[in-house]
N, C-alpha and C. Protein backbone atom coordinates (compact mmCIF):
# COMPACT_ATOMS: atom_id res chain seq x y z
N UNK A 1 69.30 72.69 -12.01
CA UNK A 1 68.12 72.10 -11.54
C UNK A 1 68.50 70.98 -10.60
N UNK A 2 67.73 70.82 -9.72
CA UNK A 2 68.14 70.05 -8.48
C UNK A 2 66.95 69.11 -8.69
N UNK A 3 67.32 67.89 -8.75
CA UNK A 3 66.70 66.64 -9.16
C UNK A 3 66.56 65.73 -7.73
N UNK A 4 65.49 65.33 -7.54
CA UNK A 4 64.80 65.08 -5.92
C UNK A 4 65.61 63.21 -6.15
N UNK A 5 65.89 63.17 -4.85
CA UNK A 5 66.42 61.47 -4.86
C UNK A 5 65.20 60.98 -4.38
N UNK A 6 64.77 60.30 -5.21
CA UNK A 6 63.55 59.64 -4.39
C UNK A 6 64.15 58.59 -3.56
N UNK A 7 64.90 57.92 -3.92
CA UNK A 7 65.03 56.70 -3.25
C UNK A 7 65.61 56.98 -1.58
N UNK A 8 66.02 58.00 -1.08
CA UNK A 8 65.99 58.59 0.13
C UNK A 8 65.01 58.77 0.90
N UNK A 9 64.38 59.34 0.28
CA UNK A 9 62.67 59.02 0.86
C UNK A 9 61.57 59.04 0.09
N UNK A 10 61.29 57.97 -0.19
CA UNK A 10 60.26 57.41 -1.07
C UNK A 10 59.29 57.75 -0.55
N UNK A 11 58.11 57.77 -1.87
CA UNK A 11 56.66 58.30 -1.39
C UNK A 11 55.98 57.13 -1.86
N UNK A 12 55.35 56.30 -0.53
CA UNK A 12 54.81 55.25 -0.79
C UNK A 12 52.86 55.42 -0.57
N UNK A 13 52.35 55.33 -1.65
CA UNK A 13 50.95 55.29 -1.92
C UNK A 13 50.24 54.01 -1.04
N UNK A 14 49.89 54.29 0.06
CA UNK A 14 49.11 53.28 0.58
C UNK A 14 47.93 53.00 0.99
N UNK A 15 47.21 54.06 0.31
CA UNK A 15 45.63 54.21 0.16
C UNK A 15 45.03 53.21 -0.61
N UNK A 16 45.73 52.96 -1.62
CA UNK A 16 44.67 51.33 -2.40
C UNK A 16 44.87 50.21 -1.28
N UNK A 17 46.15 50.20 -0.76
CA UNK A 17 46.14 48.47 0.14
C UNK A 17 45.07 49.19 1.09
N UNK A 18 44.99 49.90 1.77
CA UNK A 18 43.82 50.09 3.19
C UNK A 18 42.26 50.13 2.48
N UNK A 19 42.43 50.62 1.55
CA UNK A 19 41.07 50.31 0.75
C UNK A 19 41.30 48.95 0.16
N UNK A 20 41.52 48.18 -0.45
CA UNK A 20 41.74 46.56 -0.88
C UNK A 20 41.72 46.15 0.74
N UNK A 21 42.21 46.44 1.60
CA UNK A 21 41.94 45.62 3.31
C UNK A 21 41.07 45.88 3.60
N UNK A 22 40.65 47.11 3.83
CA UNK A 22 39.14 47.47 4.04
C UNK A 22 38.01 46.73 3.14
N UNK A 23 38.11 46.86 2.03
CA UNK A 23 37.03 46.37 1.67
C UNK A 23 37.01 44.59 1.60
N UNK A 24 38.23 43.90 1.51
CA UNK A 24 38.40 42.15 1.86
C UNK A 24 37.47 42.17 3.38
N UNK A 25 38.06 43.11 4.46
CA UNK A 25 37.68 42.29 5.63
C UNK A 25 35.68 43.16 5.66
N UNK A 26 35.74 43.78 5.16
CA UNK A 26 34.17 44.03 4.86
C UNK A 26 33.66 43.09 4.47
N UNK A 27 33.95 42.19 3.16
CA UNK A 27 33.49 41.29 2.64
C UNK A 27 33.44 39.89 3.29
N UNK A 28 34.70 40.12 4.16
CA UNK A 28 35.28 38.66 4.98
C UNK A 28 34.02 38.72 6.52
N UNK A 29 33.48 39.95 6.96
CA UNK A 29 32.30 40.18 7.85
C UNK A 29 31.18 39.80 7.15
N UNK A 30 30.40 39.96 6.30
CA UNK A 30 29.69 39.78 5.48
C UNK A 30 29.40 38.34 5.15
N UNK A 31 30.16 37.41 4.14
CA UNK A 31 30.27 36.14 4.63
C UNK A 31 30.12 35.80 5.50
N UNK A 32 31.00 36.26 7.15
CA UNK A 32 30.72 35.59 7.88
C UNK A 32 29.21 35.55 8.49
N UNK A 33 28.38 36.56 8.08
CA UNK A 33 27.23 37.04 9.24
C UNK A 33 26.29 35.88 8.28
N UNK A 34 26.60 36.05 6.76
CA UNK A 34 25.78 34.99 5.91
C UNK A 34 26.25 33.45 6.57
N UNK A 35 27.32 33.22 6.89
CA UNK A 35 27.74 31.96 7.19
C UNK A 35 27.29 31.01 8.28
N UNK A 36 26.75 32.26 9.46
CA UNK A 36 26.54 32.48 10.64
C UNK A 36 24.82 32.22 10.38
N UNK A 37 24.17 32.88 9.67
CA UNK A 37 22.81 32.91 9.68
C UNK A 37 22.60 31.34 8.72
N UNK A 38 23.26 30.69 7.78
CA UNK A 38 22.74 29.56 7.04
C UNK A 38 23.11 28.65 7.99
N UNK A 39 24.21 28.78 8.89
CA UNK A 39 24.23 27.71 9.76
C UNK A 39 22.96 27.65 10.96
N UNK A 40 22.99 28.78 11.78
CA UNK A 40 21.55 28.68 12.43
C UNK A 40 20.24 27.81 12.02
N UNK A 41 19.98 28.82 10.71
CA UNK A 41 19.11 27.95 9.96
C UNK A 41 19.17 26.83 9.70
N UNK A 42 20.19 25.90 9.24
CA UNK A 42 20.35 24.45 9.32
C UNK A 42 20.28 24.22 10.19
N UNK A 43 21.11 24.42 11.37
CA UNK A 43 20.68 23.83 12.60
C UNK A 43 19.91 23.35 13.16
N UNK A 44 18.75 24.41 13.06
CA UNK A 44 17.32 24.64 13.35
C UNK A 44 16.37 23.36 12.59
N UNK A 45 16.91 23.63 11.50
CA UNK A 45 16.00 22.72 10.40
C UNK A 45 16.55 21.14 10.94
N UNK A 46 17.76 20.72 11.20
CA UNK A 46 18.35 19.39 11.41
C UNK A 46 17.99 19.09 12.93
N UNK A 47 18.06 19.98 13.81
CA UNK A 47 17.23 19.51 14.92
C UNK A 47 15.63 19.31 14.33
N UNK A 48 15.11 19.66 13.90
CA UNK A 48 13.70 19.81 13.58
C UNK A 48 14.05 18.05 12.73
N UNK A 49 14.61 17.75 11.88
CA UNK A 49 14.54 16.71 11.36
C UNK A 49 14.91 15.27 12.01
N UNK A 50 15.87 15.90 13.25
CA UNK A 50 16.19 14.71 14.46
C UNK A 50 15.06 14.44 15.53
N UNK A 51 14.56 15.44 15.42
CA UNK A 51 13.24 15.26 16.03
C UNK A 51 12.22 14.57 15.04
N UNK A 52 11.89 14.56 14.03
CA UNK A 52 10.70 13.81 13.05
C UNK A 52 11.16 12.71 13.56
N UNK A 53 12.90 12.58 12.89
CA UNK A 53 13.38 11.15 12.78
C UNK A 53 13.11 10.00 14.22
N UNK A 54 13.58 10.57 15.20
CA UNK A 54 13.27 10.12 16.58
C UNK A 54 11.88 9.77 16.26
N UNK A 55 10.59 10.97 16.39
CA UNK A 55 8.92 10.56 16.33
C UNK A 55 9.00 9.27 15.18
N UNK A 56 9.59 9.17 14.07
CA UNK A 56 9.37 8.23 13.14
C UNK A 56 9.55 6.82 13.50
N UNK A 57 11.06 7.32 14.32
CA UNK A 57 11.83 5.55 14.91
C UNK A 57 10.85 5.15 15.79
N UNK A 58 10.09 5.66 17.04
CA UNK A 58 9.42 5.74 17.72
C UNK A 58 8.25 4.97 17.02
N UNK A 59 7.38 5.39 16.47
CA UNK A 59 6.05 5.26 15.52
C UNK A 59 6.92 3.78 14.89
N UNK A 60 7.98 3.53 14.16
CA UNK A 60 8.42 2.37 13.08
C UNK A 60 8.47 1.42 14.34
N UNK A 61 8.84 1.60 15.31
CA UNK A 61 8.69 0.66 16.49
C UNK A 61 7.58 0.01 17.42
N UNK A 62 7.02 0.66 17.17
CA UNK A 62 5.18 0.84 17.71
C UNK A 62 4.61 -0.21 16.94
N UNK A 63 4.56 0.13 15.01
CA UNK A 63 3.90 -0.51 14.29
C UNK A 63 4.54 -2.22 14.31
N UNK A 64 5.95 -2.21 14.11
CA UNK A 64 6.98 -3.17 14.25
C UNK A 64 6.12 -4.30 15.12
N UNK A 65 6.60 -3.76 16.22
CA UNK A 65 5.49 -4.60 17.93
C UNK A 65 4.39 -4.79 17.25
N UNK A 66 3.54 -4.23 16.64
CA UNK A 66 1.87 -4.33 17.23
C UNK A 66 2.04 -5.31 15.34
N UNK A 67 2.32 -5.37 14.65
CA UNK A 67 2.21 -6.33 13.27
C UNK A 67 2.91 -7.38 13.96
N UNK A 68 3.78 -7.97 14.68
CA UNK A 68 4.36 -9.02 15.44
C UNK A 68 3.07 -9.50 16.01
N UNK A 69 2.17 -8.83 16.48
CA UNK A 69 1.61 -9.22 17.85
C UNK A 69 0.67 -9.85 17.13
N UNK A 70 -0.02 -9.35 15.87
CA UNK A 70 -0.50 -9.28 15.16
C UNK A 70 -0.36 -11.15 14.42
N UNK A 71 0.77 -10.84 13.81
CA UNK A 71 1.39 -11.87 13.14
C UNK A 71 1.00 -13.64 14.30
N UNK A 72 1.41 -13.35 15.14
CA UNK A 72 1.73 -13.83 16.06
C UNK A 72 0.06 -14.24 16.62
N UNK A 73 -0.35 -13.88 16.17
CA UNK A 73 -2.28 -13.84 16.71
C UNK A 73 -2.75 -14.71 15.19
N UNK A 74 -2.28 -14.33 14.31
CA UNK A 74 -2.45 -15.37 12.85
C UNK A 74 -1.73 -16.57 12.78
N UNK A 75 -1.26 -16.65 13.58
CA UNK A 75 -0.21 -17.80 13.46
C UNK A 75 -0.88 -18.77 14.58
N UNK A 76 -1.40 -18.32 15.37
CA UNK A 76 -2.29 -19.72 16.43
C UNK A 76 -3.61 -19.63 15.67
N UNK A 77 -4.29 -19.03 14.59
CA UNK A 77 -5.79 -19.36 13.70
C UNK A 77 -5.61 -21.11 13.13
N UNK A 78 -6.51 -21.94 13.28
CA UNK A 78 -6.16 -22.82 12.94
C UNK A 78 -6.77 -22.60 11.56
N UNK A 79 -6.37 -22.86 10.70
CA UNK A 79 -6.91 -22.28 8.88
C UNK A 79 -6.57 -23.21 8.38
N UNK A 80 -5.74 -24.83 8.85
CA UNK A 80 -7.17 -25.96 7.72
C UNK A 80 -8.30 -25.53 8.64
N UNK A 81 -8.54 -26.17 9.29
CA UNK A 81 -9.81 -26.31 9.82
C UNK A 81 -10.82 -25.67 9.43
N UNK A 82 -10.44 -24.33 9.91
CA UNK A 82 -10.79 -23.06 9.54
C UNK A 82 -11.82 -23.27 8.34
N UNK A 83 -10.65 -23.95 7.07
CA UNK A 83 -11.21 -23.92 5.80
C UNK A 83 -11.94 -24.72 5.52
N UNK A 84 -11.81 -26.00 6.06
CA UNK A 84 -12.56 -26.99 5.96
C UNK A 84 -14.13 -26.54 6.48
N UNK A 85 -14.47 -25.56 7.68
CA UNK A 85 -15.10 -25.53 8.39
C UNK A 85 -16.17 -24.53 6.92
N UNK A 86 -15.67 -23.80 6.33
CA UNK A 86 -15.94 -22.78 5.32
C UNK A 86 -16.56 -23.63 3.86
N UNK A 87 -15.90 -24.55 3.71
CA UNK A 87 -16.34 -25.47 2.89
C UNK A 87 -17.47 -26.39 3.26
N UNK A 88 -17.48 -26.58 4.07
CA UNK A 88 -18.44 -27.18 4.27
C UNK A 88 -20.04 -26.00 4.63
N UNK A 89 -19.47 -25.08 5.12
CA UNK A 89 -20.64 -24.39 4.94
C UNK A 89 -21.09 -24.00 3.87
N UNK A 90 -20.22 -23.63 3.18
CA UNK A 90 -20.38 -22.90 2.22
C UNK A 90 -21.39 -24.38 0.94
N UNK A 91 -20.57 -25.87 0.66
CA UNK A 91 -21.60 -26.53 0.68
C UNK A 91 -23.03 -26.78 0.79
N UNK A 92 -23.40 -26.83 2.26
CA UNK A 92 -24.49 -26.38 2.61
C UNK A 92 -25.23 -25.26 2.06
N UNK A 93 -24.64 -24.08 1.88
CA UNK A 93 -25.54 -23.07 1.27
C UNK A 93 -25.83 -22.88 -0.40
N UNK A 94 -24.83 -23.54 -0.96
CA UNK A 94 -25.46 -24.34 -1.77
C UNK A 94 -26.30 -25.10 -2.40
N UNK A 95 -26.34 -26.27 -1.41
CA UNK A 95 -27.74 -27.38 -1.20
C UNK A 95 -28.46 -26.30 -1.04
N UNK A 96 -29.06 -25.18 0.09
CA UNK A 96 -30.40 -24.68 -0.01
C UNK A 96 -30.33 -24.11 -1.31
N UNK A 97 -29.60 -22.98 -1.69
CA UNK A 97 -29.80 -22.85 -3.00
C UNK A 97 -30.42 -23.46 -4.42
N UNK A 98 -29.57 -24.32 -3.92
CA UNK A 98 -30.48 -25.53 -5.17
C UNK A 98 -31.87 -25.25 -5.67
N UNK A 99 -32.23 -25.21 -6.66
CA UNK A 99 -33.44 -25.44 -6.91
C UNK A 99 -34.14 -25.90 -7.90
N UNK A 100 -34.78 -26.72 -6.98
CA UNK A 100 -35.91 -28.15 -7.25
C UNK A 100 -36.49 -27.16 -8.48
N UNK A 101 -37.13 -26.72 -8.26
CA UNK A 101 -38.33 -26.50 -9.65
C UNK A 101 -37.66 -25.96 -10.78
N UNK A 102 -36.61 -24.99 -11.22
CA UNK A 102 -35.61 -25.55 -12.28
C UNK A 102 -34.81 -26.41 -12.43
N UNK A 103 -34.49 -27.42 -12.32
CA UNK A 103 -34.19 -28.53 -11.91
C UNK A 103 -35.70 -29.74 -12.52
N UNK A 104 -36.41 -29.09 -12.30
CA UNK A 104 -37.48 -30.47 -12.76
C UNK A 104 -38.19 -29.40 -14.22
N UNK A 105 -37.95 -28.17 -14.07
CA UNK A 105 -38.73 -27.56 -15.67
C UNK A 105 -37.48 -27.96 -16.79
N UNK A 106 -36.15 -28.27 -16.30
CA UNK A 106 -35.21 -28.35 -17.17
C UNK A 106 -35.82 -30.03 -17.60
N UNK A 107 -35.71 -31.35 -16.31
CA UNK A 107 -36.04 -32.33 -17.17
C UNK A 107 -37.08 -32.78 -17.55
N UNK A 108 -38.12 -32.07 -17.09
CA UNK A 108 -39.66 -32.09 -18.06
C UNK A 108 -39.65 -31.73 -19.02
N UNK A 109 -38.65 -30.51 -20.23
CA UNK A 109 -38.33 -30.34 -21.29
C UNK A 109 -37.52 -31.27 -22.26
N UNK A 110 -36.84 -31.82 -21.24
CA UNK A 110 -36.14 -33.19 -22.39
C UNK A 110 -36.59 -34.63 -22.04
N UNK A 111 -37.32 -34.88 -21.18
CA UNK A 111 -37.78 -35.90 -20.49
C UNK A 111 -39.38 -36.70 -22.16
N UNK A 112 -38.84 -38.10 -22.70
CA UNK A 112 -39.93 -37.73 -23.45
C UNK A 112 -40.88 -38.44 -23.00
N UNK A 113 -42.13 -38.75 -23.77
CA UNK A 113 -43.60 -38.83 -23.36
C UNK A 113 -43.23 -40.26 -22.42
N UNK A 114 -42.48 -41.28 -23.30
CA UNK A 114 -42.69 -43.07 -22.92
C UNK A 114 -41.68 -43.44 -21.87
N UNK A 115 -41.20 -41.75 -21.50
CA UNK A 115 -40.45 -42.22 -20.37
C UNK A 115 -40.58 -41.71 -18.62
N UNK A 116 -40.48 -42.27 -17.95
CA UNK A 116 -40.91 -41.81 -16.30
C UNK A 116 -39.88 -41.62 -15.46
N UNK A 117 -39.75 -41.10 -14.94
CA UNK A 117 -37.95 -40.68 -14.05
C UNK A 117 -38.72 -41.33 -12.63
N UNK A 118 -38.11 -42.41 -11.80
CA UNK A 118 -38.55 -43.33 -10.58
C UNK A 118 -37.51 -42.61 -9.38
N UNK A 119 -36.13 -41.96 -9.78
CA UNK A 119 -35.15 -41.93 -8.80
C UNK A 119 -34.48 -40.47 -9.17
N UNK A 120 -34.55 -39.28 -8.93
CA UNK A 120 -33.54 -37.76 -9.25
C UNK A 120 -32.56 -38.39 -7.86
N UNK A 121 -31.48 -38.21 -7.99
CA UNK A 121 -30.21 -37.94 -6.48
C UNK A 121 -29.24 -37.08 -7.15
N UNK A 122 -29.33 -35.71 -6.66
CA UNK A 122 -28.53 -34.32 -7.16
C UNK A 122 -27.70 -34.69 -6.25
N UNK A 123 -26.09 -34.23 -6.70
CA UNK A 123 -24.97 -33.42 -5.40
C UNK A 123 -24.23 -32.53 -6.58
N UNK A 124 -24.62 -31.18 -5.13
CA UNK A 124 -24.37 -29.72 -6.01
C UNK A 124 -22.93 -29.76 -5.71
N UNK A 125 -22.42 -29.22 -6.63
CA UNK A 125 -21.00 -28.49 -6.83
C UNK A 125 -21.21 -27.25 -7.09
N UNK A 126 -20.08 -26.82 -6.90
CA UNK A 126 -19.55 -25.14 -7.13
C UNK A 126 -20.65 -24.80 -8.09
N UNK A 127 -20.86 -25.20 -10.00
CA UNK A 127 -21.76 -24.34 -10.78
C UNK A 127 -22.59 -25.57 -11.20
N UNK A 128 -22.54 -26.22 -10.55
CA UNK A 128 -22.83 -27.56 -11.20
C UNK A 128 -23.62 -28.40 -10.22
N UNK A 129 -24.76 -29.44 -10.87
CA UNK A 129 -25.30 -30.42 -10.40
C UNK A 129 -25.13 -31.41 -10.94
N UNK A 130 -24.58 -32.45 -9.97
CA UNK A 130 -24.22 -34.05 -10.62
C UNK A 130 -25.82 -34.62 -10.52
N UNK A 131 -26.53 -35.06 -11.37
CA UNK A 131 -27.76 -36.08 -11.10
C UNK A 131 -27.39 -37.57 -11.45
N UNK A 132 -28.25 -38.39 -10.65
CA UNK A 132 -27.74 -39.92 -11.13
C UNK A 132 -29.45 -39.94 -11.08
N UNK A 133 -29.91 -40.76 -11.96
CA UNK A 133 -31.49 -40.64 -12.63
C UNK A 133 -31.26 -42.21 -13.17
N UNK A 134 -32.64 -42.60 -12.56
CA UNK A 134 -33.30 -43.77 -13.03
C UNK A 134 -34.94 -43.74 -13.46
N UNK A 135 -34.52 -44.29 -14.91
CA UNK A 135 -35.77 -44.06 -15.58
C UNK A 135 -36.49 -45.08 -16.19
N UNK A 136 -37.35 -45.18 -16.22
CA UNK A 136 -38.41 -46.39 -16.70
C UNK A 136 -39.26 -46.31 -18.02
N UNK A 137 -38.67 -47.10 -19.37
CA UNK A 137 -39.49 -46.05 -20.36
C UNK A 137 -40.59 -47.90 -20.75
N UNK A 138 -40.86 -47.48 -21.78
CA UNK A 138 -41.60 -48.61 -22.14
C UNK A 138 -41.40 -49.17 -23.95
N UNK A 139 -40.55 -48.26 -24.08
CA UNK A 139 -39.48 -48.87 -25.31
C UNK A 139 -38.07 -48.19 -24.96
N UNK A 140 -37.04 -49.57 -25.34
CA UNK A 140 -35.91 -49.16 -25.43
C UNK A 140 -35.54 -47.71 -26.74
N UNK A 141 -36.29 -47.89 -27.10
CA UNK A 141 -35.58 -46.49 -28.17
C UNK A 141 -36.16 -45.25 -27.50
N UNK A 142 -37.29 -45.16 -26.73
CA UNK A 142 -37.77 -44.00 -25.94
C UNK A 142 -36.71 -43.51 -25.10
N UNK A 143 -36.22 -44.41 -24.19
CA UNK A 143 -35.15 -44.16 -23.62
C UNK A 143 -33.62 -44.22 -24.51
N UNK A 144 -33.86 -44.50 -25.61
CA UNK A 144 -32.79 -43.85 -25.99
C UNK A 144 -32.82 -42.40 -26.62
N UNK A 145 -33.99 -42.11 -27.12
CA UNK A 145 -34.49 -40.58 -27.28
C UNK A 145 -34.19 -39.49 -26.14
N UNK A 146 -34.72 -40.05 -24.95
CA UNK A 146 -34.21 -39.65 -23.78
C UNK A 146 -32.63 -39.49 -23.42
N UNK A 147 -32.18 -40.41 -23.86
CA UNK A 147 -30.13 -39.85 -23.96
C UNK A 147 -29.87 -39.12 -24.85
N UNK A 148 -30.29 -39.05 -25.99
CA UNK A 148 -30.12 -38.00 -27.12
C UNK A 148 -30.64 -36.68 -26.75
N UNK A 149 -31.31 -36.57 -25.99
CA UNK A 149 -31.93 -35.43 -25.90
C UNK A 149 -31.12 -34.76 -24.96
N UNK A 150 -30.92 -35.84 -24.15
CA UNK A 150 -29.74 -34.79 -23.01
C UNK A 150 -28.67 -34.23 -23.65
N UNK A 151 -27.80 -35.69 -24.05
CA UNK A 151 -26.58 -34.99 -25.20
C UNK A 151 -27.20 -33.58 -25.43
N UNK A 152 -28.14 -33.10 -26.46
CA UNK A 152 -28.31 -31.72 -27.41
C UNK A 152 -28.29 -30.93 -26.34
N UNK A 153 -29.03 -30.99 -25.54
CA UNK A 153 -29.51 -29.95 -24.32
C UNK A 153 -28.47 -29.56 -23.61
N UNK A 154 -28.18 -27.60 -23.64
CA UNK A 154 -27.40 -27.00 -23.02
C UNK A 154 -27.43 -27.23 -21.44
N UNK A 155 -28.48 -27.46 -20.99
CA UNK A 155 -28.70 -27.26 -19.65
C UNK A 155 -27.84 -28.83 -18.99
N UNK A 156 -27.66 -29.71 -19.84
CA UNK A 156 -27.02 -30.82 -19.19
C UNK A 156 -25.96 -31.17 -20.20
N UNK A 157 -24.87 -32.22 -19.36
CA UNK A 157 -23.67 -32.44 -20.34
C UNK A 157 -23.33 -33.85 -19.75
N UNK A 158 -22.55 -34.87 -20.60
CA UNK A 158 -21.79 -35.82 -20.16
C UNK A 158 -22.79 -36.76 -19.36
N UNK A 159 -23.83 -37.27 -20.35
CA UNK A 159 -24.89 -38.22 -19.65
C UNK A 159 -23.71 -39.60 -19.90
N UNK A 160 -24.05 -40.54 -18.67
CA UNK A 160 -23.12 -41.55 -18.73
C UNK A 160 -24.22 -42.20 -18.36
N UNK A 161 -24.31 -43.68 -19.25
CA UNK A 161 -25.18 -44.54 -18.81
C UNK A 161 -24.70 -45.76 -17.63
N UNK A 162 -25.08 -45.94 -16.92
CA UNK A 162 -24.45 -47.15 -16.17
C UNK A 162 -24.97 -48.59 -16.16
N UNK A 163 -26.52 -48.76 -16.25
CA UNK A 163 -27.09 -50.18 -16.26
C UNK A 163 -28.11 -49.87 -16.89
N UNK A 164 -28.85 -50.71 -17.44
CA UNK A 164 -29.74 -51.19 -18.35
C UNK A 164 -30.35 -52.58 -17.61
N UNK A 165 -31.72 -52.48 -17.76
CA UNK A 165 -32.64 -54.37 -17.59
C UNK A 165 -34.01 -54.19 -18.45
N UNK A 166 -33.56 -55.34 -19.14
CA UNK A 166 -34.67 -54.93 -19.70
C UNK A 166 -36.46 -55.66 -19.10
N UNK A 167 -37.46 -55.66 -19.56
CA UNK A 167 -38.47 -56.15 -18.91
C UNK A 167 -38.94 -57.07 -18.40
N UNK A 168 -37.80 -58.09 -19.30
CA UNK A 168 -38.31 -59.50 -18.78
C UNK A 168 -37.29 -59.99 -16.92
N UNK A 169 -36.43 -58.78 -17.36
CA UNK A 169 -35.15 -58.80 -15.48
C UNK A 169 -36.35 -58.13 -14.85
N UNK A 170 -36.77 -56.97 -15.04
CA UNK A 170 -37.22 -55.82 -13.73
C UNK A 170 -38.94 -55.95 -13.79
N UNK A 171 -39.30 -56.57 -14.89
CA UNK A 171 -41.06 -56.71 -14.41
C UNK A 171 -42.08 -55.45 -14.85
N UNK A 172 -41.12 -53.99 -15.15
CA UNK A 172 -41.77 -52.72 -15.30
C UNK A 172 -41.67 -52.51 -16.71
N UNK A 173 -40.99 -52.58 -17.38
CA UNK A 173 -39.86 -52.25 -18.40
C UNK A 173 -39.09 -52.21 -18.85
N UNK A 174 -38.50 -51.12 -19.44
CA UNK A 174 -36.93 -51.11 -19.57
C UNK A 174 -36.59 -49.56 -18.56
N UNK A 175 -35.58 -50.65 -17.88
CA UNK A 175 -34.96 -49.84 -16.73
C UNK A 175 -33.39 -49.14 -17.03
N UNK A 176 -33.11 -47.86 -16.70
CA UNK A 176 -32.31 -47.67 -17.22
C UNK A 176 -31.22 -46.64 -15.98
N UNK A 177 -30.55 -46.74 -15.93
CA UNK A 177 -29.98 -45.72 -14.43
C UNK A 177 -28.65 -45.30 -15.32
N UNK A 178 -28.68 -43.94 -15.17
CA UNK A 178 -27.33 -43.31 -16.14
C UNK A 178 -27.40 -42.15 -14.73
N UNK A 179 -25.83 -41.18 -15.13
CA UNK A 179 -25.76 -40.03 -14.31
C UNK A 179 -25.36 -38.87 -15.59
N UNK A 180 -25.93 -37.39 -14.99
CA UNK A 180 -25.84 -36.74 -16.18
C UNK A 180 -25.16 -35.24 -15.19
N UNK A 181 -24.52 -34.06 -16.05
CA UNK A 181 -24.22 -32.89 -15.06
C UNK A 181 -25.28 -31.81 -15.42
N UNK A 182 -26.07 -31.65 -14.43
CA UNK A 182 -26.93 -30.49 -14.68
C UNK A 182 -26.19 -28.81 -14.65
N UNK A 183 -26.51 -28.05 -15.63
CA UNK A 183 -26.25 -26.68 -15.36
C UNK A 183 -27.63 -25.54 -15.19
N UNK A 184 -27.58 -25.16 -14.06
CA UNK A 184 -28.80 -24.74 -13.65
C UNK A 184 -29.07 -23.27 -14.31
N UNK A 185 -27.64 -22.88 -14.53
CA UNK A 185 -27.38 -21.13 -15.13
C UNK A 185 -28.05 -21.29 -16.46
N UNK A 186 -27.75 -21.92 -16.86
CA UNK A 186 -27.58 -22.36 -18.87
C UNK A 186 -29.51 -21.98 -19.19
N UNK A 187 -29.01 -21.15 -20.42
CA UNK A 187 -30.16 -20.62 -21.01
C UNK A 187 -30.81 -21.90 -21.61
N UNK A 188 -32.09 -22.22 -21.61
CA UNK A 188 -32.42 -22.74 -23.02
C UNK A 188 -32.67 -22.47 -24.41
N UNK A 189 -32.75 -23.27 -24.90
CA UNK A 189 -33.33 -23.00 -26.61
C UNK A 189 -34.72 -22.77 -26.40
């Protein structure tokens, strides 16, 4: 039997490497066409976003200027003045507000029989009316009924007396000048 030398001429199988090459550079095309198409697409999308960005810088620059200009337009307002000018109106609309006839039903309710009010001088505040009141009773304890009564009464607070004469100084009576804080909101009893 005659036994073949292979090693003379070898039989080399080279159908798997051309198929293993073939199918790498198939795969290595493939990738690339995917590689090729996600880059486009980014591209596309990152110009698209250099463009917002530009319109944005553009627009952030616009607003930038025009809040300066802005700023810059608040900054010559003269605002004491301004405020002062506001306060004082606002004052004023107040004073009309005021009103006289609650204001006199409040001290005709605590006001008592032996006593006569000669002088009301209101200055309104914010919720509040300061009165300074001079009253003429014809007994000192009437007019002191008359301070007690304010004390109780919601509608007024913090009666402060300031002078006193009695009849034989002023000729009328007993004279009495106190200041009290009216609240015009305040419910009664």
């Amino acid at each position: 039997m005659i036994v073949p030398n292979l090693a003379s001429r070898p039989h080399l199988n080279t159908r798997p490497v051309w198929l293993v090459t073939a199918a790498a550079a198939f795969i290595a095309v493939v990738f690339a066409v995917v590689n090729t198409s996600v880059w486009v697409k980014s591209s596309r999308s990152l110009e698209e976003k250099i463009v917002e960005y530009d319109r944005l810088e553009l627009e952030y620059q616009r607003l930038t200027a025009e809040v300066g200009d802005q700023a810059e337009n608040l900054n010559r307002v003269p605002w004491k003045s301004l405020a002062a000018r506001v306060n004082a109106v606002n004052a004023v609309i107040r004073e009309h507000e005021f009103s006289w006839i609650s204001l006199l039903d409040d001290i005709e309710r605590v006001l008592p029989y032996d006593v006569r009010l000669t002088k009301i001088t209101p200055k309104v505040d914010v919720d509040t009316v300061s009165l300074s009141l001079t009253a003429i009773g014809r007994t000192r304890e009437a007019l002191l009924d008359f301070f007690d009564t304010l004390i109780e009464d919601p509608s007024f607070s913090d009666p402060t007396p300031l002078s006193e004469m009695t009849p034989e100084e002023s000729g009328l009576g007993y004279v009495f000048t106190m200041t009290v804080v009216h609240h015009p909101g305040e419910v009664s009893p």
